[in-house]
PDB file of N, CA and C in Angstrom:
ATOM      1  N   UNK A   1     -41.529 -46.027  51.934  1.00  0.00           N
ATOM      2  CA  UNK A   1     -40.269 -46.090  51.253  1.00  0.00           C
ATOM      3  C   UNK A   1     -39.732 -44.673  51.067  1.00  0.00           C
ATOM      4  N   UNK A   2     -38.366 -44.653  51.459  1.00  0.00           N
ATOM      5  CA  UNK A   2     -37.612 -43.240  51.453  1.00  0.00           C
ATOM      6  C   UNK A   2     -36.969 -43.034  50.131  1.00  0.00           C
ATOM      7  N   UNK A   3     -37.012 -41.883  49.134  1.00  0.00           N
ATOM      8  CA  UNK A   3     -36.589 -41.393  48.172  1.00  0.00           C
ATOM      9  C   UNK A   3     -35.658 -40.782  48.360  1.00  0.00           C
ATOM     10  N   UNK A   4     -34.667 -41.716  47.437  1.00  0.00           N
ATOM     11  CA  UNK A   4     -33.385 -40.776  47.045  1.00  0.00           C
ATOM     12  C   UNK A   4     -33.062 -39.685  46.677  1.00  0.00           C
ATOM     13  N   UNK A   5     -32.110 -38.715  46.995  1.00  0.00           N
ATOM     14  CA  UNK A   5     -32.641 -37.671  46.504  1.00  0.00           C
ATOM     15  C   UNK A   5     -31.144 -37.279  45.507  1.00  0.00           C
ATOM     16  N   UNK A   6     -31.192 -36.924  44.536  1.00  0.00           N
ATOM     17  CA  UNK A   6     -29.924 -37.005  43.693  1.00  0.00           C
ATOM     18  C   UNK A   6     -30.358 -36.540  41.489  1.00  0.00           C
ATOM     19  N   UNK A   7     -29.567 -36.520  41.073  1.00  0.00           N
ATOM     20  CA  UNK A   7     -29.789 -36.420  39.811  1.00  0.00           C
ATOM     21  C   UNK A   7     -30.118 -38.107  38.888  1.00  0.00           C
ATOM     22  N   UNK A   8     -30.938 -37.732  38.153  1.00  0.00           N
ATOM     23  CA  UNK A   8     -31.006 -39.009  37.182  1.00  0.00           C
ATOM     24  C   UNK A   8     -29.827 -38.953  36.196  1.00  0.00           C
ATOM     25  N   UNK A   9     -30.066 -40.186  36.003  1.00  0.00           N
ATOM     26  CA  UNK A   9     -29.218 -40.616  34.907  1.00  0.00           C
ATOM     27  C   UNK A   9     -29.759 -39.678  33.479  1.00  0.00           C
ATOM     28  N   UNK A  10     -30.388 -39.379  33.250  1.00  0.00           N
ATOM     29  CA  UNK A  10     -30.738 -38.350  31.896  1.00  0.00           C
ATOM     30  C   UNK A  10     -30.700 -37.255  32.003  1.00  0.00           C
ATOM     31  N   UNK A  11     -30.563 -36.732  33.745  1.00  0.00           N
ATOM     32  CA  UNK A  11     -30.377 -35.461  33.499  1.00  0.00           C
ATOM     33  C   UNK A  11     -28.772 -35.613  33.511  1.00  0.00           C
ATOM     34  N   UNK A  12     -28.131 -35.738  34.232  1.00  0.00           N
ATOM     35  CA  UNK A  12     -26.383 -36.242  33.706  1.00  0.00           C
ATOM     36  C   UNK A  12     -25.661 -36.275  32.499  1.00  0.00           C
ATOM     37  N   UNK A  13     -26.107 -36.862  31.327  1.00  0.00           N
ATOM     38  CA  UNK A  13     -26.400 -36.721  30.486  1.00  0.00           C
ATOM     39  C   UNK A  13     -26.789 -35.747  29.533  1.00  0.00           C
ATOM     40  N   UNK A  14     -27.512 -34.840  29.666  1.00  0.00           N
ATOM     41  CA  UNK A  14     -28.058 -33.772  29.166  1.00  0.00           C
ATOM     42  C   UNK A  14     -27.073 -32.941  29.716  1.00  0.00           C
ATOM     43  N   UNK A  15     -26.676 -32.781  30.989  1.00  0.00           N
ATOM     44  CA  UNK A  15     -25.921 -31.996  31.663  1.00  0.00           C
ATOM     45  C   UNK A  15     -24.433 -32.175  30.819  1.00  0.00           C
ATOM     46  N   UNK A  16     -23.929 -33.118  31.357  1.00  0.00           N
ATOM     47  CA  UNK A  16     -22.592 -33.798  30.331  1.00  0.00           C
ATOM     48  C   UNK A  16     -22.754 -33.119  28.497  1.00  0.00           C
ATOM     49  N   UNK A  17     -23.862 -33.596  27.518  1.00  0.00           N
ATOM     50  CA  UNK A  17     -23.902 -32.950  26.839  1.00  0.00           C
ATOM     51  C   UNK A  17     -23.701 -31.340  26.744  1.00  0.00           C
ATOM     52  N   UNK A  18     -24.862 -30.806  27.416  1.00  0.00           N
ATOM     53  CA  UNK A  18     -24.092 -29.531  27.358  1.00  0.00           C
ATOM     54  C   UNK A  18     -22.840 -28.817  27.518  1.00  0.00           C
ATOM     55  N   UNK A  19     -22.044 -29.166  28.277  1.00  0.00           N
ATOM     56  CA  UNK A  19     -20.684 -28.977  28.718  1.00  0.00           C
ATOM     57  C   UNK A  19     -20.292 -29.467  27.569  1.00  0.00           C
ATOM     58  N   UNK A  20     -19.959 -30.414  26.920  1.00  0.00           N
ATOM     59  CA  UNK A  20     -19.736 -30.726  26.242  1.00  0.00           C
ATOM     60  C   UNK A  20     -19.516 -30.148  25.045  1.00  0.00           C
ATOM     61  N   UNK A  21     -20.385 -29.508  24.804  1.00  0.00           N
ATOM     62  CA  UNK A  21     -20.812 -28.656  23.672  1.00  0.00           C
ATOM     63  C   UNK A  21     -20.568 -26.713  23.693  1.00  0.00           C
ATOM     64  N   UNK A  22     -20.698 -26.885  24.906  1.00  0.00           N
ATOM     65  CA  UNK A  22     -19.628 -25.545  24.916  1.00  0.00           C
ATOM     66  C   UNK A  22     -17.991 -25.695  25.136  1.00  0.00           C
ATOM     67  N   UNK A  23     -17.773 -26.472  25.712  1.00  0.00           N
ATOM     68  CA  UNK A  23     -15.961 -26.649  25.743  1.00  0.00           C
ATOM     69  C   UNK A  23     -15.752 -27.002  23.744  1.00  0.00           C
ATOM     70  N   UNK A  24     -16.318 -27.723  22.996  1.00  0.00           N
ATOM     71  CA  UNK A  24     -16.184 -27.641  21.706  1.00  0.00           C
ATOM     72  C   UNK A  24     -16.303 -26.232  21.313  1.00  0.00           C
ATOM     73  N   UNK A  25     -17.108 -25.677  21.562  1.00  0.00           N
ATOM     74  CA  UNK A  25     -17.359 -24.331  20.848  1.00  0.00           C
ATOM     75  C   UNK A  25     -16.379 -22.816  21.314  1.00  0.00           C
ATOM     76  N   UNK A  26     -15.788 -23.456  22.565  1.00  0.00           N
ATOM     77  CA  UNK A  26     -14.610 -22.268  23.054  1.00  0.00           C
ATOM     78  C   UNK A  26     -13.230 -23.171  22.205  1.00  0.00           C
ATOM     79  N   UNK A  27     -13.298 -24.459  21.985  1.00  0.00           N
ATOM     80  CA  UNK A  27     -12.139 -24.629  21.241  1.00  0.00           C
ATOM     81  C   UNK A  27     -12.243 -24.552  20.271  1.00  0.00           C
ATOM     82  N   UNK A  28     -12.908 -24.152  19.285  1.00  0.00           N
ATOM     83  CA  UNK A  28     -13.267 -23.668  17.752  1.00  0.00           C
ATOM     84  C   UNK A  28     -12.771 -22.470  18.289  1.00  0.00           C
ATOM     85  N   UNK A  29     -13.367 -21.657  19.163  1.00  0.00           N
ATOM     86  CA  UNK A  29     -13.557 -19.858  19.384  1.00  0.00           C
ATOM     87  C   UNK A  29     -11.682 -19.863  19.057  1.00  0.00           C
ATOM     88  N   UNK A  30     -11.166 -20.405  20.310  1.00  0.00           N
ATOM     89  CA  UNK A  30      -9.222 -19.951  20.715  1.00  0.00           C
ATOM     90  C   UNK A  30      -9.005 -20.570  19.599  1.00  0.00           C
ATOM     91  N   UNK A  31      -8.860 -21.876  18.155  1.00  0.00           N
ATOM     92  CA  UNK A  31      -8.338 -21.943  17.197  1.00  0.00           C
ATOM     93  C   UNK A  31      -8.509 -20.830  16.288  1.00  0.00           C
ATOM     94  N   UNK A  32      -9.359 -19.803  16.098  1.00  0.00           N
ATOM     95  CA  UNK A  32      -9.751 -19.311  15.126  1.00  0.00           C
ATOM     96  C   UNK A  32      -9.246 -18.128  15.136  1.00  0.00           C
ATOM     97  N   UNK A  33      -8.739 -17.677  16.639  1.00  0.00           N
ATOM     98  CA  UNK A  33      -8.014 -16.545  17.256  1.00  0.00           C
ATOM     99  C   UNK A  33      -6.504 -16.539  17.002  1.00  0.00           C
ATOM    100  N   UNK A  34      -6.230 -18.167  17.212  1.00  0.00           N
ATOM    101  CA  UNK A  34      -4.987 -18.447  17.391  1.00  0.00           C
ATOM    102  C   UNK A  34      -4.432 -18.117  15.704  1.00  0.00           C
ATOM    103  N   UNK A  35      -5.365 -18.623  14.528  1.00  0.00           N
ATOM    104  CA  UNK A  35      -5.099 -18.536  13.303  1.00  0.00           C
ATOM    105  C   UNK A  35      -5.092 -17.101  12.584  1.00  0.00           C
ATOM    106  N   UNK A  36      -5.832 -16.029  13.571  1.00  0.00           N
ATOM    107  CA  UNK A  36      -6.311 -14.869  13.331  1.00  0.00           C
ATOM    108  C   UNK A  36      -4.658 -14.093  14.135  1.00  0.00           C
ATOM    109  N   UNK A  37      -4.310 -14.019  14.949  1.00  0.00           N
ATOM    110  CA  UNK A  37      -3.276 -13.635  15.217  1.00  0.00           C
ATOM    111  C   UNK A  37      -2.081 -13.998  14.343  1.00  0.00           C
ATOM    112  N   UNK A  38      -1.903 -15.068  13.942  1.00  0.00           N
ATOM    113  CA  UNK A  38      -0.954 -15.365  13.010  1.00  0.00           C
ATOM    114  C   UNK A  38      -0.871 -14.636  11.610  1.00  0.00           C
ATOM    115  N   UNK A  39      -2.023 -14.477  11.327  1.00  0.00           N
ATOM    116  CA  UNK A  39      -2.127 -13.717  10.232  1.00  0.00           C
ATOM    117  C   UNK A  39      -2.254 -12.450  10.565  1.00  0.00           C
ATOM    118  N   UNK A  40      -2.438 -11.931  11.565  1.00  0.00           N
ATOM    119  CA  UNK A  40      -2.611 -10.724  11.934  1.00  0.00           C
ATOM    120  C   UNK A  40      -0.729 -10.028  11.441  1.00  0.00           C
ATOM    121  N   UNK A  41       0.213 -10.899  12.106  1.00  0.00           N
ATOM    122  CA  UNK A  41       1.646 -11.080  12.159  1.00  0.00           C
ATOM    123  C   UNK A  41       2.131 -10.917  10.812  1.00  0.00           C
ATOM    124  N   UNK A  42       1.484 -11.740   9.858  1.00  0.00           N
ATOM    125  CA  UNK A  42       1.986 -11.579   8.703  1.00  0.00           C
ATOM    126  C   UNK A  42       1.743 -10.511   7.741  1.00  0.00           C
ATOM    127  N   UNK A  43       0.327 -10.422   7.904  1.00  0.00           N
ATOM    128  CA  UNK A  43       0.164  -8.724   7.273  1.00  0.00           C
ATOM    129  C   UNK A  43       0.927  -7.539   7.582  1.00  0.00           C
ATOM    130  N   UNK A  44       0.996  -7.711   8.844  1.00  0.00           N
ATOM    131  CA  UNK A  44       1.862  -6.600   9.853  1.00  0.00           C
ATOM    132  C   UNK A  44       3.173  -6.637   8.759  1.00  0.00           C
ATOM    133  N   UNK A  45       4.123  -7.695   8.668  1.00  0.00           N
ATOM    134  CA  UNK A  45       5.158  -7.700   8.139  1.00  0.00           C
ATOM    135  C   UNK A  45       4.906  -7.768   6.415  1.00  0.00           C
ATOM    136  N   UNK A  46       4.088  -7.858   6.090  1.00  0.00           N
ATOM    137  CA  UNK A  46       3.478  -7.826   4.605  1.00  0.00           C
ATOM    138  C   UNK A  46       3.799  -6.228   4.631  1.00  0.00           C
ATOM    139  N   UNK A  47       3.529  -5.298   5.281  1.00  0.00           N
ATOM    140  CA  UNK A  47       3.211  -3.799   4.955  1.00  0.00           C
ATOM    141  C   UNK A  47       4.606  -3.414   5.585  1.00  0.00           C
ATOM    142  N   UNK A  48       5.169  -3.631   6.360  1.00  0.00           N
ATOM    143  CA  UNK A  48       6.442  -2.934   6.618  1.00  0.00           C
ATOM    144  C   UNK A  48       7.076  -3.581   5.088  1.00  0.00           C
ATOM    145  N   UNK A  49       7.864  -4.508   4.524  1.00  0.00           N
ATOM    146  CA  UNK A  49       8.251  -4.831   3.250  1.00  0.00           C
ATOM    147  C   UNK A  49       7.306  -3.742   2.311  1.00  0.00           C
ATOM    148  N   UNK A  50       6.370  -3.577   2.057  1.00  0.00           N
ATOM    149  CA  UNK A  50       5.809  -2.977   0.879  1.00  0.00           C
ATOM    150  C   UNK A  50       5.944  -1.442   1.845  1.00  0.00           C
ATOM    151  N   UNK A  51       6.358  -0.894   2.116  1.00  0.00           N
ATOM    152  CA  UNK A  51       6.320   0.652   3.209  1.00  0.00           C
ATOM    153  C   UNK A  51       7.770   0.825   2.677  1.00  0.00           C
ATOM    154  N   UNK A  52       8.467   0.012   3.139  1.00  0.00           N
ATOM    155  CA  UNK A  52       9.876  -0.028   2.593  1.00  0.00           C
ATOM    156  C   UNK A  52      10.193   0.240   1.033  1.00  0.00           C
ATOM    157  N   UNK A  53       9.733  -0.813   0.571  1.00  0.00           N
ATOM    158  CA  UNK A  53       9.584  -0.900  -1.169  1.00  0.00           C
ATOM    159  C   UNK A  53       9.450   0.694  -1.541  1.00  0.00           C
ATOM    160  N   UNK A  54       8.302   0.977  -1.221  1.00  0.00           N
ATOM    161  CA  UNK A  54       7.648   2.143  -1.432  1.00  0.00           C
ATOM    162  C   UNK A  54       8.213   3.248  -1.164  1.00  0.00           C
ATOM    163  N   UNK A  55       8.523   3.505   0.392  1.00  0.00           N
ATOM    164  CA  UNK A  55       9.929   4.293   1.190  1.00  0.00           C
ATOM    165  C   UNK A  55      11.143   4.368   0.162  1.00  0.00           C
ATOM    166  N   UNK A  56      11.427   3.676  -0.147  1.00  0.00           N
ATOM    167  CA  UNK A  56      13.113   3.435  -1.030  1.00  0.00           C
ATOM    168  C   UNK A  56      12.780   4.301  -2.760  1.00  0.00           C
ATOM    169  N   UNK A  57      11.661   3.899  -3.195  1.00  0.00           N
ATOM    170  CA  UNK A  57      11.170   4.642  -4.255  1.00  0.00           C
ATOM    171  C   UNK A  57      11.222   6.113  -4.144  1.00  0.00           C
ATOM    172  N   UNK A  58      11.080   6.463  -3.269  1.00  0.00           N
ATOM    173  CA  UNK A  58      10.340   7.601  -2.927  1.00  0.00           C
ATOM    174  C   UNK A  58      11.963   8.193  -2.699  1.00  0.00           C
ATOM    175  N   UNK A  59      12.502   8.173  -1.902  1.00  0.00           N
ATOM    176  CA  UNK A  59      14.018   8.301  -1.554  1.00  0.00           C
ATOM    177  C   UNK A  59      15.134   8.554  -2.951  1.00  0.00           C
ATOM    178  N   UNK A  60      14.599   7.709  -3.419  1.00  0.00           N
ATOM    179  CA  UNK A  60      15.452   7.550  -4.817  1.00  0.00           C
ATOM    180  C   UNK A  60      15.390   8.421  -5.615  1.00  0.00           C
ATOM    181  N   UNK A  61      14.405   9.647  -5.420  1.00  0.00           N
ATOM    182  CA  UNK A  61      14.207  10.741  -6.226  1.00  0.00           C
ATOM    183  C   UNK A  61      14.461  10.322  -7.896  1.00  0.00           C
ATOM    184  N   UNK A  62      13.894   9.180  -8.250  1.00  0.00           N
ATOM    185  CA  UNK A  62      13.915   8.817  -9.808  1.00  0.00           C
ATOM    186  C   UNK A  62      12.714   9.100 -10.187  1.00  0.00           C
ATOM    187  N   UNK A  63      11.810   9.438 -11.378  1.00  0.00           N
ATOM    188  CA  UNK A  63      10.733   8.870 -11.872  1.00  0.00           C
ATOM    189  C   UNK A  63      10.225   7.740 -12.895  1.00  0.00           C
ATOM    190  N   UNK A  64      10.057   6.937 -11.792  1.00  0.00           N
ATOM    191  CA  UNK A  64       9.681   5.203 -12.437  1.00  0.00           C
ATOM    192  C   UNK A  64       9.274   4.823 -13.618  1.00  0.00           C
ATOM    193  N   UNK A  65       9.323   4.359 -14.545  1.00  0.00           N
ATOM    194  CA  UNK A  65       8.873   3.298 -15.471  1.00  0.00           C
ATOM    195  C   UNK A  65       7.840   2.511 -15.263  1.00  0.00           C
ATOM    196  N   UNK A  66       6.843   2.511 -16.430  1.00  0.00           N
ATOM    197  CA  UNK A  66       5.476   2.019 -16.655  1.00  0.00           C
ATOM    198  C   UNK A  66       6.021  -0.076 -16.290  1.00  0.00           C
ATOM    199  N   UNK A  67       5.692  -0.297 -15.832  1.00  0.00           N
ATOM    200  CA  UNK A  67       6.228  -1.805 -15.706  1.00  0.00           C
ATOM    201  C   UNK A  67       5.854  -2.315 -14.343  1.00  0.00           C
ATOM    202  N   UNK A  68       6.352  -3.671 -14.458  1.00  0.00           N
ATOM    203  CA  UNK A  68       6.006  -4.729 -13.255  1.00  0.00           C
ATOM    204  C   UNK A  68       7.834  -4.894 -13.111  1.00  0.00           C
ATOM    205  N   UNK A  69       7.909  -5.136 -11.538  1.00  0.00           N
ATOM    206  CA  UNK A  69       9.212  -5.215 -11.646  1.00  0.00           C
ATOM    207  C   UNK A  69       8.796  -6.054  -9.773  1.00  0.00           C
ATOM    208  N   UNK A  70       9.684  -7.481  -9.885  1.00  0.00           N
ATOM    209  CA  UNK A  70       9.960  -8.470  -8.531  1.00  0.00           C
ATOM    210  C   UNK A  70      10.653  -7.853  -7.322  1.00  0.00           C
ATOM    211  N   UNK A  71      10.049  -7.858  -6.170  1.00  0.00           N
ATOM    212  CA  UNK A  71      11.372  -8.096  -4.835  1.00  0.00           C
ATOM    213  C   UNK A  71      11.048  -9.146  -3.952  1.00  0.00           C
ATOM    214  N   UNK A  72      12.261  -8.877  -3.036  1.00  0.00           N
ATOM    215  CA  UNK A  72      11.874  -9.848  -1.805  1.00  0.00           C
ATOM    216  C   UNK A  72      12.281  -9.374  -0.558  1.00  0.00           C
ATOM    217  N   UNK A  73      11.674  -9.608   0.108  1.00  0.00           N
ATOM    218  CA  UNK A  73      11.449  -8.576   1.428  1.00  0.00           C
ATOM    219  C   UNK A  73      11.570  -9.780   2.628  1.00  0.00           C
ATOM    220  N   UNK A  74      12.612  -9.899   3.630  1.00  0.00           N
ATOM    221  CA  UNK A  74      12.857 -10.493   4.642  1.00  0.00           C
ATOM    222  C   UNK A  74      12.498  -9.808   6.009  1.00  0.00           C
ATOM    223  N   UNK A  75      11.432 -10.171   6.594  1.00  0.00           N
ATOM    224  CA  UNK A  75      10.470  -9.857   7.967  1.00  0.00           C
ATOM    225  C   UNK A  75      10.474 -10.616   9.032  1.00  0.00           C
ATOM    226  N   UNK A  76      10.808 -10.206   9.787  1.00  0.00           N
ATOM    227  CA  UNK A  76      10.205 -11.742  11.073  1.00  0.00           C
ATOM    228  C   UNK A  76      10.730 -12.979  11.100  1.00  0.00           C
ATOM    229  N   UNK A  77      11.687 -13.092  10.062  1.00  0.00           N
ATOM    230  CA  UNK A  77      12.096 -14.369  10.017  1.00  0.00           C
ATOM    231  C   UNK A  77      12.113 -14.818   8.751  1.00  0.00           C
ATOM    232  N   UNK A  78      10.546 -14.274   8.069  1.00  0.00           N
ATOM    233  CA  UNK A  78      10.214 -15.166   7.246  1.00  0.00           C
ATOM    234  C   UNK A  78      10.720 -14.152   5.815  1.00  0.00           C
ATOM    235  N   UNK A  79      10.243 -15.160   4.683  1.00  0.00           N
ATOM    236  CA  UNK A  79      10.614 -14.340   3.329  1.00  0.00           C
ATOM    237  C   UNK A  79       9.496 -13.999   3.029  1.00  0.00           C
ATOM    238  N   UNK A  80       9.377 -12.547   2.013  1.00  0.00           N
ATOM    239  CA  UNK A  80       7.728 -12.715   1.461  1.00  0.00           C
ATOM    240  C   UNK A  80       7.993 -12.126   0.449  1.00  0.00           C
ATOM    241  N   UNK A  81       7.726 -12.796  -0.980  1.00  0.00           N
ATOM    242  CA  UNK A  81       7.894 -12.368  -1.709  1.00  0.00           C
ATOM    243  C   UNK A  81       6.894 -11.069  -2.146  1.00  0.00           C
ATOM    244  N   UNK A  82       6.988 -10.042  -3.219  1.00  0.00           N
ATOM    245  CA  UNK A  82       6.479  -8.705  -4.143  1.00  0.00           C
ATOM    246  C   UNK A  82       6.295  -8.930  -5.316  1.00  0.00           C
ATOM    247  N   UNK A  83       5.812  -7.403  -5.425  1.00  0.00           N
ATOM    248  CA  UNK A  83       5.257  -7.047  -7.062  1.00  0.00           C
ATOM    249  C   UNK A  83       5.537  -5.379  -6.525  1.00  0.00           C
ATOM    250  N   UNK A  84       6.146  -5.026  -7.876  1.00  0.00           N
ATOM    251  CA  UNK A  84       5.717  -3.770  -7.913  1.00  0.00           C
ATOM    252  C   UNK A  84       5.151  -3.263  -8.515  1.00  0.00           C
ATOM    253  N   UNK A  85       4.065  -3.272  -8.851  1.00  0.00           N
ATOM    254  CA  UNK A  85       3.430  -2.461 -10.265  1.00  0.00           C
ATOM    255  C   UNK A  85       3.127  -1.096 -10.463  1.00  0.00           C
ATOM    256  N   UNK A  86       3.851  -0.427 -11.277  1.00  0.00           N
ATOM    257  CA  UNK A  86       3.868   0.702 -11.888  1.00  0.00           C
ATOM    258  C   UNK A  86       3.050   1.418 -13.132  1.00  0.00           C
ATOM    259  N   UNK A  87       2.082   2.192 -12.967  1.00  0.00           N
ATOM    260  CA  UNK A  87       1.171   2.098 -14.001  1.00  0.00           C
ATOM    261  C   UNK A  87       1.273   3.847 -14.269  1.00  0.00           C
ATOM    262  N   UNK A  88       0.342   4.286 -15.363  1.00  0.00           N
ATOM    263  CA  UNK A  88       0.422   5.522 -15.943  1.00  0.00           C
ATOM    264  C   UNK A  88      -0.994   6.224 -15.143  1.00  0.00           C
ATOM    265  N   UNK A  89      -0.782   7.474 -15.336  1.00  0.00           N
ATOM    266  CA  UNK A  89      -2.439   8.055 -14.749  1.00  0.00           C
ATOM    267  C   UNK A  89      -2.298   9.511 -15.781  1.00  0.00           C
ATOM    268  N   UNK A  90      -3.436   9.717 -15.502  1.00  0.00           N
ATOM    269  CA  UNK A  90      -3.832  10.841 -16.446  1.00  0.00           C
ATOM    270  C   UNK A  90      -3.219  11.953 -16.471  1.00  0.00           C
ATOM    271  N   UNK A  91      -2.455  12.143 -15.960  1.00  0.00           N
ATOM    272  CA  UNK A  91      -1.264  13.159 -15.589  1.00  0.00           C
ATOM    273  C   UNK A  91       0.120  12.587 -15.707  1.00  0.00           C
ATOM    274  N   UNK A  92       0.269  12.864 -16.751  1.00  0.00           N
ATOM    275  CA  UNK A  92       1.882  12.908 -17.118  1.00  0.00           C
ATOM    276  C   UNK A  92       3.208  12.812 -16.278  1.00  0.00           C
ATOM    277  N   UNK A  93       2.795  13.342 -15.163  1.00  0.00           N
ATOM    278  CA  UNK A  93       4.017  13.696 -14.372  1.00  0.00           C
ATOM    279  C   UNK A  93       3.661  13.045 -13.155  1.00  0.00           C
ATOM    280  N   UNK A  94       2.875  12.338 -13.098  1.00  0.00           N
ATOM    281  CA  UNK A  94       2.525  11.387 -11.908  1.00  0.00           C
ATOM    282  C   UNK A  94       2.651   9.369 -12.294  1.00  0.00           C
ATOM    283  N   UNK A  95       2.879   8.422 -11.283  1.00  0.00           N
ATOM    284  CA  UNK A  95       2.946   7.414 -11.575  1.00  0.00           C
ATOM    285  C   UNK A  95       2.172   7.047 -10.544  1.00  0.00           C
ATOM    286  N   UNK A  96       1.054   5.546 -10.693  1.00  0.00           N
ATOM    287  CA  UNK A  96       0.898   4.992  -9.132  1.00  0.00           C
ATOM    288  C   UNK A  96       1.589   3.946  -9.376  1.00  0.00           C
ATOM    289  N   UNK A  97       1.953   3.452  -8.015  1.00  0.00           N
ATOM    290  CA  UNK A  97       2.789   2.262  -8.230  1.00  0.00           C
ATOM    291  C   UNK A  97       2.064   1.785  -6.588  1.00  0.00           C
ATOM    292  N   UNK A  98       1.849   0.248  -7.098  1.00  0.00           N
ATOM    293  CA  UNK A  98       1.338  -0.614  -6.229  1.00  0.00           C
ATOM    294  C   UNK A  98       2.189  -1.729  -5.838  1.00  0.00           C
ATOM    295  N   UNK A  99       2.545  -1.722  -4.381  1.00  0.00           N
ATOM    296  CA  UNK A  99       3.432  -2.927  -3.942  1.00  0.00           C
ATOM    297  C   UNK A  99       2.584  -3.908  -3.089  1.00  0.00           C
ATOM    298  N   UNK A 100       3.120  -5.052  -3.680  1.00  0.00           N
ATOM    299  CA  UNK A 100       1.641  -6.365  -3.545  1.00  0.00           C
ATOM    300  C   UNK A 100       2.656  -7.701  -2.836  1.00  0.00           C
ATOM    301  N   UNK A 101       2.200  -7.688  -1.837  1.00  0.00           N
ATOM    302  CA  UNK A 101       3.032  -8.924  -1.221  1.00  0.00           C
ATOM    303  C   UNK A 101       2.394  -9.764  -0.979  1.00  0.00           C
ATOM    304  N   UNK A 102       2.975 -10.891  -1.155  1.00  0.00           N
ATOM    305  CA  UNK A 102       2.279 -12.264  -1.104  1.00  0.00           C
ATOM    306  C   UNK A 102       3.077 -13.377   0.336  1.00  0.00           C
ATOM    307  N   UNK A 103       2.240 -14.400   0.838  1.00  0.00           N
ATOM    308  CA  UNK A 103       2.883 -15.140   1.504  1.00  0.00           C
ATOM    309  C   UNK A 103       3.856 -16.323   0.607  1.00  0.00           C
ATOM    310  N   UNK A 104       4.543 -17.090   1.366  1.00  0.00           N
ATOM    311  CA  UNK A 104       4.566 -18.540   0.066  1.00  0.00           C
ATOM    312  C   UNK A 104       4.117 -19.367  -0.977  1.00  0.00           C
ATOM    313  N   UNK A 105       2.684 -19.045  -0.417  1.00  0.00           N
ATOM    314  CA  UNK A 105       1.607 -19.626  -0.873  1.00  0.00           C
ATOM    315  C   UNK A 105       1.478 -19.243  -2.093  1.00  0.00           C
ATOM    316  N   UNK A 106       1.580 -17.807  -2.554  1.00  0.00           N
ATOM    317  CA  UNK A 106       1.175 -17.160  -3.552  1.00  0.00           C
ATOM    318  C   UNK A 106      -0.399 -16.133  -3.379  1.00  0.00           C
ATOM    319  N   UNK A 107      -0.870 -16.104  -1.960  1.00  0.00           N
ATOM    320  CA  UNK A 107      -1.812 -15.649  -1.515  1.00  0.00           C
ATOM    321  C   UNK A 107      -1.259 -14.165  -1.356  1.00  0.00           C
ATOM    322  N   UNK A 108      -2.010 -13.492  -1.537  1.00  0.00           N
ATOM    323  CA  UNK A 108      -1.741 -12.244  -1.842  1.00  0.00           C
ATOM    324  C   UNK A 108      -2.307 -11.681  -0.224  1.00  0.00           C
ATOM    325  N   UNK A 109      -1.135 -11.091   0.505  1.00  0.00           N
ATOM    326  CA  UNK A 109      -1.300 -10.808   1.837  1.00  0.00           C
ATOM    327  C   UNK A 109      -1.691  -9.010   1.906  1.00  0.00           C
ATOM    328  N   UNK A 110      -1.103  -8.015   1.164  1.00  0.00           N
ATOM    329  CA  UNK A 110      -1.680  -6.796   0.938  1.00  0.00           C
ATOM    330  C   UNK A 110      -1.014  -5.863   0.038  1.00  0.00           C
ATOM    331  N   UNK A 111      -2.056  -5.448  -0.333  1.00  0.00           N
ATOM    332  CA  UNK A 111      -1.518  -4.249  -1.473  1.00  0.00           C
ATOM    333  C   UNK A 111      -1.631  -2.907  -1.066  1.00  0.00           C
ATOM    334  N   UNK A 112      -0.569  -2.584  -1.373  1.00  0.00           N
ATOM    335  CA  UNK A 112      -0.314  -1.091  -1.275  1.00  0.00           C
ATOM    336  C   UNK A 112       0.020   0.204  -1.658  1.00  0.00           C
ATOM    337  N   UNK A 113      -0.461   1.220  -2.084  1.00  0.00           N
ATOM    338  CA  UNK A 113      -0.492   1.748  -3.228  1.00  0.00           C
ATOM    339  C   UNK A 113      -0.073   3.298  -2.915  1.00  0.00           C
ATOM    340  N   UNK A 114       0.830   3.786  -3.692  1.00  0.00           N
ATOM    341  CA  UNK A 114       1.165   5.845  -3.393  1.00  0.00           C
ATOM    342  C   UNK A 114       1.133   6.136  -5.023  1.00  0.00           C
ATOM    343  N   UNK A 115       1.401   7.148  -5.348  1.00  0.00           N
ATOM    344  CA  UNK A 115       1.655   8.011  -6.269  1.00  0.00           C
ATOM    345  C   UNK A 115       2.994   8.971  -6.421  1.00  0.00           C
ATOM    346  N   UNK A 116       3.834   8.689  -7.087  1.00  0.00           N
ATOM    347  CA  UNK A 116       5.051   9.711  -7.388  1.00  0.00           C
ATOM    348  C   UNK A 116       4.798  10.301  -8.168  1.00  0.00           C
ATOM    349  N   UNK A 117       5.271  11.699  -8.254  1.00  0.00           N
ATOM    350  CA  UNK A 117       5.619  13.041  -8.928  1.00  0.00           C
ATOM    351  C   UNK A 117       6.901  12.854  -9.664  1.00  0.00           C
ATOM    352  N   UNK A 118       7.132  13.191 -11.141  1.00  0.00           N
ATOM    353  CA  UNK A 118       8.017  13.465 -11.085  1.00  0.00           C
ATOM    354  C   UNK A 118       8.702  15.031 -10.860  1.00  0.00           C
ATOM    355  N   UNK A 119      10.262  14.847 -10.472  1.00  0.00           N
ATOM    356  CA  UNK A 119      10.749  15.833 -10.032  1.00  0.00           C
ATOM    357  C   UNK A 119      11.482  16.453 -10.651  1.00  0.00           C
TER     358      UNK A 119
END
């Protein structure tokens, strides 16, 4: 009697599984990229708005007030709302002020922080 010569049915199987199991695991990999670029996008535009914020302060040749004070910063399309927070430091004639942007969410996308002199 002549033997077939070919794959079994279990190795097929095993074979099939594996494939299987890596095409799942490259489509986890590209979702996680795909979600990672997106946010990559939004930070990007998180820091131009707070660069700006910050830029315009700085321009304004004023020296700021101890306080929290709102903006809103239009990027890319999208809106993202701020914070500016303005705080005291051990030097009199200095302020830091931190501009904190958030997505919609209320997730806080990045903070960003300088120091003014006054002039």
């Amino acid at each position: 009697m002549k033997r077939s010569r070919g794959f079994t049915l279990l190795e097929v199987l095993v074979a099939l599984a594996v494939v299987a199991i890596a095409l799942g695991a490259g489509l986890r990999a590209t979702g996680v990229l795909t979600d990672n670029a997106a946010r990559l996008a939004d930070v990007v535009a998180a820091q131009w708005c707070a660069d700006n914020q910050l830029t315009a302060m700085r321009l304004s040749h004023t020296f700021p007030g101890v306080g929290d004070a709102d903006f809103a910063c239009e990027q890319l399309g999208r809106s993202y709302p701020g914070r500016l927070v303005t705080q005291p430091t051990p030097n009199p004639s200095f302020r830091r002020v931190d501009a904190i942007v958030s997505d919609d969410a209320g997730h806080v996308l990045l903070t960003l922080s300088t120091v003014l002199a006054r002039q």
